[in-house]
C-alpha atoms as a PDB file:
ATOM      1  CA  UNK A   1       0.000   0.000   0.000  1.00  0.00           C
ATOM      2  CA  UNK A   2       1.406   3.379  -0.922  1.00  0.00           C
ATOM      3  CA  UNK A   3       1.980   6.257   1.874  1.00  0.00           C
ATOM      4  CA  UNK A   4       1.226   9.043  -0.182  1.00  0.00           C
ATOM      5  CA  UNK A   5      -2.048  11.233  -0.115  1.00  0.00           C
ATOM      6  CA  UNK A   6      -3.866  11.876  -2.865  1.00  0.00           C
ATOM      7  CA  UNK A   7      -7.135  13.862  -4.277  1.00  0.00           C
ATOM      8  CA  UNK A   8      -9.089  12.325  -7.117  1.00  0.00           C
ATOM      9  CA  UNK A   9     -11.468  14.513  -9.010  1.00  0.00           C
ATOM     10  CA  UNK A  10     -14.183  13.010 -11.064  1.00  0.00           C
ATOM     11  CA  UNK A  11     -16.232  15.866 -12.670  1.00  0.00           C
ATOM     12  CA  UNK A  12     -19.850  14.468 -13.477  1.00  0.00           C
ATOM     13  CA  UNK A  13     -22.517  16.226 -16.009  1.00  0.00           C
ATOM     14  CA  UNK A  14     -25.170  13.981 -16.178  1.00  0.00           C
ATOM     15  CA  UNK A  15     -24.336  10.638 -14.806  1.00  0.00           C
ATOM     16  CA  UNK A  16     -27.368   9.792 -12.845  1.00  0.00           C
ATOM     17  CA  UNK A  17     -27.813   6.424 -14.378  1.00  0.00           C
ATOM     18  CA  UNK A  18     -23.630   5.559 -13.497  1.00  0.00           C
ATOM     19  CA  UNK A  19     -22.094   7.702 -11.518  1.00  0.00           C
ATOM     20  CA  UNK A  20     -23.128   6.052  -7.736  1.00  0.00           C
ATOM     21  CA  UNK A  21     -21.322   2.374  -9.000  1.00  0.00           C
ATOM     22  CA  UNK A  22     -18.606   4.446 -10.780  1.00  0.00           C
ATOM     23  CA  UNK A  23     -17.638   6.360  -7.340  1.00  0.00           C
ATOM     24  CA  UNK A  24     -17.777   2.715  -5.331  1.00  0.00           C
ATOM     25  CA  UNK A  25     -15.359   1.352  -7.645  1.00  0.00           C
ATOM     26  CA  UNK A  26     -13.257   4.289  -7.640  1.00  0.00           C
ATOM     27  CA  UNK A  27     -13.232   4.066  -4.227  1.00  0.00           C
ATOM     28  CA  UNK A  28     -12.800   0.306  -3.666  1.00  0.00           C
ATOM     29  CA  UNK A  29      -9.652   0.797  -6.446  1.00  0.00           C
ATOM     30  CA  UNK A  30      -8.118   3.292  -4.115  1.00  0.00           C
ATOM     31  CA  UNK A  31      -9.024   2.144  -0.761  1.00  0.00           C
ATOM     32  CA  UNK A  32      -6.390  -0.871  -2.005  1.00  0.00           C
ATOM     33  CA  UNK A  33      -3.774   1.259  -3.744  1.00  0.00           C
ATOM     34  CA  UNK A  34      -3.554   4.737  -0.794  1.00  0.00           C
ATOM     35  CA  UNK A  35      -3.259   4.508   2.786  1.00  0.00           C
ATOM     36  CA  UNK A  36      -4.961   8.388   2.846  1.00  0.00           C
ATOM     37  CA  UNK A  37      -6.858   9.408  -0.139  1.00  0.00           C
ATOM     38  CA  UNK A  38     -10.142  11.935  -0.906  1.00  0.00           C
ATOM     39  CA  UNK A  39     -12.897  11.743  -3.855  1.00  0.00           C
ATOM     40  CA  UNK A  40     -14.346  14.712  -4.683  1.00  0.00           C
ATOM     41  CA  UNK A  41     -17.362  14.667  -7.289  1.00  0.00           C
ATOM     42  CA  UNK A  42     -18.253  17.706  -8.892  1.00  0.00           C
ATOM     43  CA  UNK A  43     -21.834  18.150 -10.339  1.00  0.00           C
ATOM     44  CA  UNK A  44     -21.375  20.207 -13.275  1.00  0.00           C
ATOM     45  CA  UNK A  45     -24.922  21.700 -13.722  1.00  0.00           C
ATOM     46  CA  UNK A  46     -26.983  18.676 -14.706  1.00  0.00           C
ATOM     47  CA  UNK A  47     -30.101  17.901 -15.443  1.00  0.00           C
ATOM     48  CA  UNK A  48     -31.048  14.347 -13.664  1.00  0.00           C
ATOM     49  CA  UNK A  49     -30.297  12.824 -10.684  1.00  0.00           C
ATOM     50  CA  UNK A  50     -26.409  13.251 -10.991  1.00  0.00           C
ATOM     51  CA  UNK A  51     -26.662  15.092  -7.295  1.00  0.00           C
ATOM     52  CA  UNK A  52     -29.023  12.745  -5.498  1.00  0.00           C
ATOM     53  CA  UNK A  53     -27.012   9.717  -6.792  1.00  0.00           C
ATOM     54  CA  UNK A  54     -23.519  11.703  -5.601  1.00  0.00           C
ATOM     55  CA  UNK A  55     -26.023  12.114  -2.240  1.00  0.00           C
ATOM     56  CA  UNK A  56     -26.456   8.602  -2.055  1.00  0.00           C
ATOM     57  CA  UNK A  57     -22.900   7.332  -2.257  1.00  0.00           C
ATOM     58  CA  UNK A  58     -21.770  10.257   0.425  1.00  0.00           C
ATOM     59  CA  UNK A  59     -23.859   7.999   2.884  1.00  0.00           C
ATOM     60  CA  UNK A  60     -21.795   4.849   2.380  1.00  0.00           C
ATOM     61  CA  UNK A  61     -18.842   6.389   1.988  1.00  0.00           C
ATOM     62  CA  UNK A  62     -16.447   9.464   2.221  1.00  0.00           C
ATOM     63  CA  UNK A  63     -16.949  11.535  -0.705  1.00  0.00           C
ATOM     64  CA  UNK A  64     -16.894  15.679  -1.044  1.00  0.00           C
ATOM     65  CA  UNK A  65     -19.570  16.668  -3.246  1.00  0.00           C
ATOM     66  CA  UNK A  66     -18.867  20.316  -5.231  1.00  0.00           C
ATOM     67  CA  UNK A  67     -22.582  21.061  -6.897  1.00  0.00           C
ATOM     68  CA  UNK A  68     -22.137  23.908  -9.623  1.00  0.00           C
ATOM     69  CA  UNK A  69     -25.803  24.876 -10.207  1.00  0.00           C
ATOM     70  CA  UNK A  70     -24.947  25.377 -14.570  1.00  0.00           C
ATOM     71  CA  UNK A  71     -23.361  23.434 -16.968  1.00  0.00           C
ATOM     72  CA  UNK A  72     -19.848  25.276 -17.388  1.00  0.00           C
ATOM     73  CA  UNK A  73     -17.790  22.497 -18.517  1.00  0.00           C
ATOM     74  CA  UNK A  74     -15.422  19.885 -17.632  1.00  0.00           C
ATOM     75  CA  UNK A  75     -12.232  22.067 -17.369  1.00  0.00           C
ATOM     76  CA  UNK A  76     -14.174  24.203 -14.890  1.00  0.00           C
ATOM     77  CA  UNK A  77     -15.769  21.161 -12.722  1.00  0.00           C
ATOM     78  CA  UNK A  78     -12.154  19.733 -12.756  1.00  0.00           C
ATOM     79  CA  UNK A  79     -10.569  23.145 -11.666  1.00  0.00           C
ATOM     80  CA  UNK A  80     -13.845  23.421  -8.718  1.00  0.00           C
ATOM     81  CA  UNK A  81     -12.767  20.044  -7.694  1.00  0.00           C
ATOM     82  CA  UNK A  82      -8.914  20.935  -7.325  1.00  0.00           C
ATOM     83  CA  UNK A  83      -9.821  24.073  -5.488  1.00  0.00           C
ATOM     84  CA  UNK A  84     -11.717  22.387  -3.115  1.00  0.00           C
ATOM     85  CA  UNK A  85      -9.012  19.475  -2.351  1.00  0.00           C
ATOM     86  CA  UNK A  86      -8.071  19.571   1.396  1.00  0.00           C
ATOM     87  CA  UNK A  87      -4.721  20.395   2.133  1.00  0.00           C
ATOM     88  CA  UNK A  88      -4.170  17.591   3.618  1.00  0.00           C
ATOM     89  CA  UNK A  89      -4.143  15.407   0.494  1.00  0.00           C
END
């Protein structure tokens, strides 16, 4: 198992239907690879159930949710997500 921290940013526009399995694998994946390790999911404006599903999976597990209320792309989302890393990680 590595010692370092790390931040992993997964930037979500419209992802209702995959995005609560996606973030339990990406978390399973790390939880194996990082001793000390945050996911942070940033809804980028959309239009389902992208935030209730990011909801959802904050109950089971760790996750910091960033909720832009417009689409303003994936560069932006990504760049939310960084700025809200802890700086810890």
């Amino acid at each position: 198992m590595v010692t370092q921290k790390l931040s992993v940013v997964v930037p979500c526009f419209n992802e209702g239907k995959t995005i609560y399995e996606n973030i339990k694998k990406i978390n399973t994946y790390l939880a194996d690879k990082f001793q000390t390790f945050e996911l942070i999911g940033v809804n980028d404006g959309s239009l389902d159930n992208t935030l209730a599903e990011l909801q959802r999976v904050q109950k089971e597990i760790p996750i910091k949710i960033v909720n832009a209320t417009e689409n303003s792309g994936k560069g932006k989302a990504v760049r939310d997500g960084i700025l809200s890393a802890s700086d810890e990680s």
